[in-house]
Protein backbone atom coordinates (compact mmCIF):
# COMPACT_ATOMS: atom_id res chain seq x y z
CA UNK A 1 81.46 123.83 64.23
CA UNK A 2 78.96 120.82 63.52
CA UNK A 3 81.90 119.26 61.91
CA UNK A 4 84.59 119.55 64.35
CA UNK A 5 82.53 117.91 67.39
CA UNK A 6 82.00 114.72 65.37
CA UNK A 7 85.36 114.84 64.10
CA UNK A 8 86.55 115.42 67.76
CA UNK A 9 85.06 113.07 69.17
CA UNK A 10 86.05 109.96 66.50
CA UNK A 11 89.69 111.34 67.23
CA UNK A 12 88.85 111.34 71.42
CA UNK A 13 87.31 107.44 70.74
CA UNK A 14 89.96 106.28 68.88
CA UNK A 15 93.05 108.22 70.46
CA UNK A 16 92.25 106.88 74.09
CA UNK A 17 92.87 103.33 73.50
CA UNK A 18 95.70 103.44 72.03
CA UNK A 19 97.30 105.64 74.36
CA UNK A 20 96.11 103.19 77.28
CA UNK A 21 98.21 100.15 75.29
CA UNK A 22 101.12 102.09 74.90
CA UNK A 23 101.40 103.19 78.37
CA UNK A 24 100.58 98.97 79.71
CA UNK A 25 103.19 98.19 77.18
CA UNK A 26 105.99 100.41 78.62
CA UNK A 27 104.56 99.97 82.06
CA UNK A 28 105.23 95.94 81.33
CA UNK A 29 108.63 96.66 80.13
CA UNK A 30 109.30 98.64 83.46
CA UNK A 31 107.94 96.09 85.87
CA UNK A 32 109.79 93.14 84.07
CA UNK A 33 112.52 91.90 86.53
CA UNK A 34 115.93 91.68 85.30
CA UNK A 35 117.41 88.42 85.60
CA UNK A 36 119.43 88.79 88.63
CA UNK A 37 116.04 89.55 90.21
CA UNK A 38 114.51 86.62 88.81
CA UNK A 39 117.74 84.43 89.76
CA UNK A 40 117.07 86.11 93.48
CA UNK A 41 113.43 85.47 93.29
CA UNK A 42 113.86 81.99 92.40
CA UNK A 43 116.51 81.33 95.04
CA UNK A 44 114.23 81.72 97.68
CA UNK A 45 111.25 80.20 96.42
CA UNK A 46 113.44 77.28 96.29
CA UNK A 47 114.81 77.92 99.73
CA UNK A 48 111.56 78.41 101.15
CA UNK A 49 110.30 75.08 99.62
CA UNK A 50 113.13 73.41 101.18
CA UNK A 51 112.59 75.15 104.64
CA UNK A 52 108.34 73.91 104.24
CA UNK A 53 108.80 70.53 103.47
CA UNK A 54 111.50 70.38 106.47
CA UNK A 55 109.08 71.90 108.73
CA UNK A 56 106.69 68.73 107.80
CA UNK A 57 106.92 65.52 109.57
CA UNK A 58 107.81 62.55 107.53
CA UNK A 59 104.09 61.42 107.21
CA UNK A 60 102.77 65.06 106.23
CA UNK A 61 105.04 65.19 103.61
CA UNK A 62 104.32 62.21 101.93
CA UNK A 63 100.57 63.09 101.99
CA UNK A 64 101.39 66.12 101.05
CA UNK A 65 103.41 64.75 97.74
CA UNK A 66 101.17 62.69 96.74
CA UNK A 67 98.83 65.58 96.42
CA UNK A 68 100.96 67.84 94.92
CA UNK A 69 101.92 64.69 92.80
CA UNK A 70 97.89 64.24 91.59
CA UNK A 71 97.93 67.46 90.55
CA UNK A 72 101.34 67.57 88.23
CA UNK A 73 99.56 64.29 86.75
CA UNK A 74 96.41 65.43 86.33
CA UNK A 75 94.32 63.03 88.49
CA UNK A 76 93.67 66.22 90.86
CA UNK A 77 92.57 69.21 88.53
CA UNK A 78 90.71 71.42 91.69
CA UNK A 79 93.56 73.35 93.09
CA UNK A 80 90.97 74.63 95.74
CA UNK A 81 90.06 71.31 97.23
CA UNK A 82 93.93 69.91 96.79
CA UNK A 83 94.63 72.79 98.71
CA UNK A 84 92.12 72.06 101.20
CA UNK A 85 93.47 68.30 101.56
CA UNK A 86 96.76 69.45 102.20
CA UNK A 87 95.53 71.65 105.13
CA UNK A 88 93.51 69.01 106.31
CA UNK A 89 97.00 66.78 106.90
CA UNK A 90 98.62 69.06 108.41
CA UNK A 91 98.86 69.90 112.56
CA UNK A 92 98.56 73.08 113.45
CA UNK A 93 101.89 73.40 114.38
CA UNK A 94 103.08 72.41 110.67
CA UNK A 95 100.72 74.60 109.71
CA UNK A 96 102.37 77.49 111.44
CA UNK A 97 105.71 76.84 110.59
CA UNK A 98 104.87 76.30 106.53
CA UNK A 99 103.36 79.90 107.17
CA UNK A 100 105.99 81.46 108.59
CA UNK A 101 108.23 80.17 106.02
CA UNK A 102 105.70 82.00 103.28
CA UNK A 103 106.38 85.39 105.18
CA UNK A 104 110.08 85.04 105.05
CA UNK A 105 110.17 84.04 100.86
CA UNK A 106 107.65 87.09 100.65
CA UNK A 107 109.79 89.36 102.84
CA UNK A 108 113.39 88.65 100.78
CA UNK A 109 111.41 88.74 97.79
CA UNK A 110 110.10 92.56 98.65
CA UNK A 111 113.75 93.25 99.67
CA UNK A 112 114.65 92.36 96.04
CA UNK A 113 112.48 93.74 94.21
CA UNK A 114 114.32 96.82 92.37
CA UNK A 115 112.66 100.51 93.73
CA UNK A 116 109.08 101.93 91.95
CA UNK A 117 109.34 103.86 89.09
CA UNK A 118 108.85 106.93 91.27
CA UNK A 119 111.99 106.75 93.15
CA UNK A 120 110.20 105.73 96.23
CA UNK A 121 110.32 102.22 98.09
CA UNK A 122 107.61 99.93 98.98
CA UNK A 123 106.84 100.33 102.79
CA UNK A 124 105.82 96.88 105.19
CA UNK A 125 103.44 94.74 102.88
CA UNK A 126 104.09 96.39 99.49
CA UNK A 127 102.50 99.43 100.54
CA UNK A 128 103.77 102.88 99.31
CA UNK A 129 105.93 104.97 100.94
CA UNK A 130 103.40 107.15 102.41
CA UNK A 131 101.41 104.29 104.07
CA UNK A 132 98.25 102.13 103.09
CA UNK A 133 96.08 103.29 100.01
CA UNK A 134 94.93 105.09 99.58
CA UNK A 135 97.60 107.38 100.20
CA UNK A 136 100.38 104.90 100.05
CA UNK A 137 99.50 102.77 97.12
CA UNK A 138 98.76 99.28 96.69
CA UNK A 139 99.28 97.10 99.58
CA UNK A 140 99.73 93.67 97.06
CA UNK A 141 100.40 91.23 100.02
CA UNK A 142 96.48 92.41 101.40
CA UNK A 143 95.38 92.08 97.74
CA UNK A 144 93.31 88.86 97.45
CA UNK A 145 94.25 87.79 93.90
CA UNK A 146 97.90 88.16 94.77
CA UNK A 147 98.34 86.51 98.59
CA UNK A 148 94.91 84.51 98.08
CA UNK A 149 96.68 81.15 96.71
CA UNK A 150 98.90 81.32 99.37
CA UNK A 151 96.72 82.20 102.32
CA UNK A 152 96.82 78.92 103.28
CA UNK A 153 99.78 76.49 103.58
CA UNK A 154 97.79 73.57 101.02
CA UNK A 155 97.93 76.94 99.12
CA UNK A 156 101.45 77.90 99.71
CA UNK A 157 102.86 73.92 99.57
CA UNK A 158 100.91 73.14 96.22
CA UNK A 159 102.69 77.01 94.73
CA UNK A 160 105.81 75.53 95.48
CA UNK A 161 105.56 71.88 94.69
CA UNK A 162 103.16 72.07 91.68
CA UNK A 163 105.38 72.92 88.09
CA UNK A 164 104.76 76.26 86.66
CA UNK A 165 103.23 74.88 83.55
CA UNK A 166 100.65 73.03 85.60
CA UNK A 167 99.56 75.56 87.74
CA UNK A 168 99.22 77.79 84.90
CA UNK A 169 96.98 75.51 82.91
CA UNK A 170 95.09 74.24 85.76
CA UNK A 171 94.33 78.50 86.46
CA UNK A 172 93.31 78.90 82.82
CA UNK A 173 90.96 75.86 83.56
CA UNK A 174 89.39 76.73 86.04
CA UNK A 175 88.65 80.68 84.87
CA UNK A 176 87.13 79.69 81.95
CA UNK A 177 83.15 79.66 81.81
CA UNK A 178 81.58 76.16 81.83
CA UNK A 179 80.86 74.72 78.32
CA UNK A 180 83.59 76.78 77.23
């Protein structure tokens, strides 16, 4: 009995992880779009950049290019405070709009997003079917790493305008501990 307790527990301790990769492995498989939903995603990011910069008057959206277009360079590396610059040349009303045009990319991207692995659908703002969490599920579009970003339209114009590989890097930057 002094044996199997030790034994046991090495088998517990070493057992767990491995279960917990295997089951964020084949929950990343799951999740990963196919690429019709990708093509679909992409169509109305696109769209809804289009529909933004529209919404912009001429001299917003040359300020707001040239931002966007200090970041891709590199001259701008603080997405917070490019954000921040956009919003602070935009009107209100241009504000509003490049909002509204965030809800509609984020409501056709919800309606094509294939249904959870449970059968059920997401309900308004990504919440489960039964409502809010926690009862419901996660409610992703109230989540603040997911919709923070975008909370803002500087936020929302410099997701669209600023190239994936950018972004990415300039994210990676910016987590990373100083001196790192």
């Amino acid at each position: 009995m002094k044996l199997s307790l030790p034994v046991l527990a090495l088998v517990v301790a070493t057992g767990l992880p491995l279960a917990a990769c295997a089951q964020q492995s084949n929950a990343a498989e799951r999740q990963a779009p196919s690429p019709e939903i990708r093509a679909q995603m992409q169509a109305a990011r696109d769209s809804a950049k289009t529909a933004a910069f529209n919404d912009l008057s001429a001299a917003s959206r040359a300020k707001v290019q040239a931002i966007i277009d200090q970041v891709n360079n590199g001259q701008l590396t603080d997405l917070r405070a490019a954000a921040q610059q956009i919003d602070a040349a935009l009107t209100p009303a241009e504000s509003k709009a490049v909002l509204g045009e965030r809800d509609k990319m984020m409501q056709t991207m919800r309606a094509n997003m294939p249904p959870r692995p449970d059968g059920a659908m997401a309900g308004p703002n990504g919440a489960g079917p039964n409502g809010p969490p926690p009862n419901g599920g996660p409610n992703n579009a109230d989540h603040p790493r997911r919709m923070g970003r975008m909370s803002t339209p500087g936020g929302f114009l410099l997701s669209l305008g600023v190239s994936r590989e950018k972004m990415r890097e300039l994210r990676h930057m910016q987590q990373k501990p100083a001196g790192q």
